[in-house]
Protein backbone atom coordinates (compact mmCIF):
# COMPACT_ATOMS: atom_id res chain seq x y z
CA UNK A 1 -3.29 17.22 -14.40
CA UNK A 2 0.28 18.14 -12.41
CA UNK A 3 2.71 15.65 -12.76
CA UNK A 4 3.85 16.00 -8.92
CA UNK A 5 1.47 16.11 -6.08
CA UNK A 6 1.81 19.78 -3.83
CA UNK A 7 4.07 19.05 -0.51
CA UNK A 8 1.66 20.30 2.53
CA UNK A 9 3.52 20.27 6.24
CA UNK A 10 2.19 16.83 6.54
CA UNK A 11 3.66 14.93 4.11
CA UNK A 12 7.08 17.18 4.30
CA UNK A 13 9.77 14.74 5.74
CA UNK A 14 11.38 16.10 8.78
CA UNK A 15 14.51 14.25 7.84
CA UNK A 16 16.12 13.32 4.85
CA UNK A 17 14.21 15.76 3.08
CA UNK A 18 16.11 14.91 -0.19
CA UNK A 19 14.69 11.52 -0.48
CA UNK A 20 11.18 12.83 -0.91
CA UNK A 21 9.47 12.54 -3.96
CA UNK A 22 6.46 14.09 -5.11
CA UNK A 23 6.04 13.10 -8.69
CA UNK A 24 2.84 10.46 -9.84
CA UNK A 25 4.92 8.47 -11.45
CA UNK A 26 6.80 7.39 -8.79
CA UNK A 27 3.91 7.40 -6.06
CA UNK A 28 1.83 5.36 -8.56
CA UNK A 29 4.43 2.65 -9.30
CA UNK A 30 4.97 1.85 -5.22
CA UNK A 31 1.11 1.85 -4.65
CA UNK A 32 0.54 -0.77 -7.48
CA UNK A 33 3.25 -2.84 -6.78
CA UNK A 34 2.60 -3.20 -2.57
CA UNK A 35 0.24 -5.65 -1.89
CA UNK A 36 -0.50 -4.47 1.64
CA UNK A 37 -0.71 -1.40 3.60
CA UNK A 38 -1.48 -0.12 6.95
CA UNK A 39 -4.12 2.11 7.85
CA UNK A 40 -3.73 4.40 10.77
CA UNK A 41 -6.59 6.19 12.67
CA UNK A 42 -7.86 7.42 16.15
CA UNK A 43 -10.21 4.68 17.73
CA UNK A 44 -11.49 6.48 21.20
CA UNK A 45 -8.64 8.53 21.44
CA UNK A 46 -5.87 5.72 21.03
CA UNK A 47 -3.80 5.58 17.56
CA UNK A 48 -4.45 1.50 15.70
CA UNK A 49 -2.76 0.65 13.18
CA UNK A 50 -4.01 -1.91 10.76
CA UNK A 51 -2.69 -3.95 7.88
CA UNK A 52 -5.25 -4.31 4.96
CA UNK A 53 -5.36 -4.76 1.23
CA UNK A 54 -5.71 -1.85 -1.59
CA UNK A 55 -6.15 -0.62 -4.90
CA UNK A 56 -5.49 2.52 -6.68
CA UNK A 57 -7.88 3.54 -9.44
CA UNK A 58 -6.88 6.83 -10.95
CA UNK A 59 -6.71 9.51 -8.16
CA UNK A 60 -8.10 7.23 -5.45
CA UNK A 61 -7.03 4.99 -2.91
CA UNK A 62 -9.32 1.95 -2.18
CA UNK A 63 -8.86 -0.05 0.85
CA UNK A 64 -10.45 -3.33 1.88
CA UNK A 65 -12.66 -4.08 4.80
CA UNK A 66 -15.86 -5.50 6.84
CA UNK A 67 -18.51 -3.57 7.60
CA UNK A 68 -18.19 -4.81 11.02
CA UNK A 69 -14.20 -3.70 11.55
CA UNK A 70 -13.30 -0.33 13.40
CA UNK A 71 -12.45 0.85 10.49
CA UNK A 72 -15.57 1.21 8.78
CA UNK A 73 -17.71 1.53 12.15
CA UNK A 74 -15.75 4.76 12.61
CA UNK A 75 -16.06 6.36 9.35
CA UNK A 76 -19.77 5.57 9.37
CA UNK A 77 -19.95 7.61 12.57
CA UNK A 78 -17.53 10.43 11.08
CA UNK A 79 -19.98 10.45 8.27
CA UNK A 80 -23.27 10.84 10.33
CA UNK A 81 -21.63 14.30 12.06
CA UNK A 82 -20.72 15.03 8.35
CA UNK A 83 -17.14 14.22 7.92
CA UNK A 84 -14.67 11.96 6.97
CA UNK A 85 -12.09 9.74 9.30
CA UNK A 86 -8.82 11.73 9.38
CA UNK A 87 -6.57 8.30 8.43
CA UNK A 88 -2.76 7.74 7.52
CA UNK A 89 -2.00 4.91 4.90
CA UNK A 90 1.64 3.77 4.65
CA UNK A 91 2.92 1.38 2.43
CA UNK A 92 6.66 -0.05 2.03
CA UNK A 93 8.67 -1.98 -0.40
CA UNK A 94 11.88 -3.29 1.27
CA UNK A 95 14.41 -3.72 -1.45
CA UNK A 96 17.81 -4.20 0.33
CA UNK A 97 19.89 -4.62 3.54
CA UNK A 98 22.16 -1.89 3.23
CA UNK A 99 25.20 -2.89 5.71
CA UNK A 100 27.84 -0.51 6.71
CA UNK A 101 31.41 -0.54 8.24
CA UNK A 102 29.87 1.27 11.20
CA UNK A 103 26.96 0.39 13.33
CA UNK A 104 25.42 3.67 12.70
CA UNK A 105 25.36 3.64 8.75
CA UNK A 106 23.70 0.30 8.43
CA UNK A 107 20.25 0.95 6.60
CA UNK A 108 17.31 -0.56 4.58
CA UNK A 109 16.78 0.09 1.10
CA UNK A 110 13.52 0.99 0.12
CA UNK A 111 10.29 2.77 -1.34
CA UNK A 112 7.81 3.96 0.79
CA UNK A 113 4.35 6.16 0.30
CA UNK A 114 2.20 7.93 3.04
CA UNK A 115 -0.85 9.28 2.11
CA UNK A 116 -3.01 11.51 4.98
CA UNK A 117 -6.60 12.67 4.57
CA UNK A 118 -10.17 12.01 5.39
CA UNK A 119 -11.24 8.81 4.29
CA UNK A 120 -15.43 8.57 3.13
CA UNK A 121 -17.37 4.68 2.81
CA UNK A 122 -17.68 3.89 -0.23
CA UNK A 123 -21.70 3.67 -0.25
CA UNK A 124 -22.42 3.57 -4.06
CA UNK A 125 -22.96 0.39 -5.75
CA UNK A 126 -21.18 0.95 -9.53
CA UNK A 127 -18.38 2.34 -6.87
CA UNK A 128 -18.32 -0.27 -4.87
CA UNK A 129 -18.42 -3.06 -7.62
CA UNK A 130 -15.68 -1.40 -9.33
CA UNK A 131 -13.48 -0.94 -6.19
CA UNK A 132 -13.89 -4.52 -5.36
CA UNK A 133 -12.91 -5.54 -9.00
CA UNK A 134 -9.60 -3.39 -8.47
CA UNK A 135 -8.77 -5.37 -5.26
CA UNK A 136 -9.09 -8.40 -7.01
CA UNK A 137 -6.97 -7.15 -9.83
CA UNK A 138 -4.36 -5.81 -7.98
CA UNK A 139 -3.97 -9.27 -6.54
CA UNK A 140 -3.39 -10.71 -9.89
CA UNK A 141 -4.52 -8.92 -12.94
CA UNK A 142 -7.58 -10.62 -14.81
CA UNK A 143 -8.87 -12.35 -11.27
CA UNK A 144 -11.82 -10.02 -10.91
CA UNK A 145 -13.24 -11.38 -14.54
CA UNK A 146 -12.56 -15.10 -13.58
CA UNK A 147 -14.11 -15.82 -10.41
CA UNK A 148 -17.92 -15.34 -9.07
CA UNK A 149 -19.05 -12.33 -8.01
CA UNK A 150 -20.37 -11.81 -4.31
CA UNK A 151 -23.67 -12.19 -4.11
CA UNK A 152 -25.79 -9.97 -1.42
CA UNK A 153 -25.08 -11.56 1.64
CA UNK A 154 -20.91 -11.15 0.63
CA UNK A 155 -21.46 -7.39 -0.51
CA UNK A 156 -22.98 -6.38 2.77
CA UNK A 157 -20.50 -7.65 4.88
CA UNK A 158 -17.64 -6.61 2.76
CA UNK A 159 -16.83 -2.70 3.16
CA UNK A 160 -15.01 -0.11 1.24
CA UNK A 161 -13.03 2.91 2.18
CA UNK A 162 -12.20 5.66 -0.61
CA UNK A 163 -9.24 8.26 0.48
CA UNK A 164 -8.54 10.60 -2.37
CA UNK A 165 -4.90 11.13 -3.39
CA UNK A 166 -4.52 14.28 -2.25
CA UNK A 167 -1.68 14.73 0.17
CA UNK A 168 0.42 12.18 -0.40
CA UNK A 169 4.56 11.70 -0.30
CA UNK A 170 7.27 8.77 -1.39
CA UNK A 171 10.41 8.18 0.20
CA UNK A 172 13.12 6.65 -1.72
CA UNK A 173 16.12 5.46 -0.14
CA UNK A 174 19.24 3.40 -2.36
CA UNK A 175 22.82 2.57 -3.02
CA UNK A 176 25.13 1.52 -1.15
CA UNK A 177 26.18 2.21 2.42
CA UNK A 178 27.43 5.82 3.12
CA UNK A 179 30.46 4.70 5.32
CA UNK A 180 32.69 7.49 6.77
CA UNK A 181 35.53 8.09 5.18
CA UNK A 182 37.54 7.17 8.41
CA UNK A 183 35.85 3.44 8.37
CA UNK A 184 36.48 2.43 4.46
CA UNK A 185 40.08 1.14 5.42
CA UNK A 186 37.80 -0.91 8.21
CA UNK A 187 38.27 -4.37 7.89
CA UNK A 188 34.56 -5.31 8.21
CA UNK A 189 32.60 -6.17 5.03
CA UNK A 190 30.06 -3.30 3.61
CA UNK A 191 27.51 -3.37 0.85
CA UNK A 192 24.32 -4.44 0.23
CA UNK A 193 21.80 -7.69 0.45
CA UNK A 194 18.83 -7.55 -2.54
CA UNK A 195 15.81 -8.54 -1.64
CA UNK A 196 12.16 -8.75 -3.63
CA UNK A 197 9.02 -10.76 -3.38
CA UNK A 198 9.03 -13.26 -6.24
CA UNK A 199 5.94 -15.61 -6.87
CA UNK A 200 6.94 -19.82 -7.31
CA UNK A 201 4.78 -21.67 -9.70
CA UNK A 202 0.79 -21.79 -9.24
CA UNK A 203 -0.03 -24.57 -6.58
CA UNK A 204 -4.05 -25.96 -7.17
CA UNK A 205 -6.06 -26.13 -4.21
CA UNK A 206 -6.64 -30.16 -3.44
CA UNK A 207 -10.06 -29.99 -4.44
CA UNK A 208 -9.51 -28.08 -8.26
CA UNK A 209 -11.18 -30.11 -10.60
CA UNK A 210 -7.79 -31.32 -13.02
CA UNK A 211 -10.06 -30.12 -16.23
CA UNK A 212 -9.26 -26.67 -15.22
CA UNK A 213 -6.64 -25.39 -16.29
CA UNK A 214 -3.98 -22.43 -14.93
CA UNK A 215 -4.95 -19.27 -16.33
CA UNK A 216 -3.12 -16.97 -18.72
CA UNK A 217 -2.77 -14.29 -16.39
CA UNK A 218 -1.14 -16.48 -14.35
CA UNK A 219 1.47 -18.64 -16.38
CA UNK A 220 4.67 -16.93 -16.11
């Protein structure tokens, strides 16, 4: 397998073309670290853009839904005139405020994917249990093997959309602020703000039974 993914004129940045990046590695790490994404498509010919939970597994992209939601209504009815729904997934990691001696120049640090293509419903069961297992383990690793499975009822109103990893682009921006070289004797302070997404300590529901105890996978 190619350790970079081919550009195509859609995932080609129109600016800042040198903060693309093409290579798995990188794409990989920034969809298994984000914990959401949003999930563009055409819904009777007006763009919606939704936020939604997913999971990589190899070379696709699983995203969470209900068989009910626009989502999966309209790539059921892409599927019965024998194609998939044309959808863009975007997903961001905000790791700074970068902030500049000039208006202009202030900017966000950050990692960012976009993956285009037809996305199919994920129809087979083994496929569908073993999407839904890497949902739960992208949430926190192990969950999928400590909790009960959906029964019937559950599975049919839960839906799955598969979009393979085909065209797909990151976009890396960080440092510091790129200040003019007019503005650096500019009295105004310039550098950046870290930010991440830490998790605090485990809180049990009210109702956990005290005999049960916090799980490996999540001490620490």
């Amino acid at each position: 397998m190619d350790t970079a993914y081919q550009p195509t004129a859609r995932t080609t940045p129109t600016r800042y073309r040198e903060r693309a990046h093409y290579d798995r590695r990188t794409i990989h790490d920034i969809l298994d670290e984000a914990l959401i994404c949003h999930l563009g498509y055409s819904s009777a010919g007006r763009p919606v853009v939704l936020p939604t939970t997913h999971a990589r597994l190899d070379e696709a992209l699983y995203l969470h839904g209900s068989t009910g939601g626009g989502p999966l209504l309209a790539a059921k009815a892409a599927q019965a005139s024998g194609s998939g729904l044309p959808v863009c997934v975007t997903i961001t990691l905000v790791d700074g405020l970068v902030l500049a001696r000039s208006a202009m120049h202030h900017s966000v640090n950050f990692r960012s994917v976009v993956v285009v293509g037809d996305a199919r419903v994920v129809d087979d069961p083994a496929e569908k249990s073993r999407a839904l297992s890497c949902l739960l383990d992208h949430i926190a690793p192990g969950r999928a093997a400590d909790c009960r499975a959906p029964d019937a009822r559950e599975l049919a109103a839960t839906g799955v959309l598969a979009l393979d990893l085909v065209e797909v682009s990151a976009k890396v921006r960080s440092g510091p602020p790129a200040d003019d070289p007019q503005d650096l004797p500019l009295p105004h302070w310039a550098g950046v703000v870290p930010l991440s997404l830490t998790a605090g300590p485990p809180v049990p529901a009210d109702d956990l039974d005290p005999g049960v105890a916090l799980p490996r996978y999540l001490a620490g």
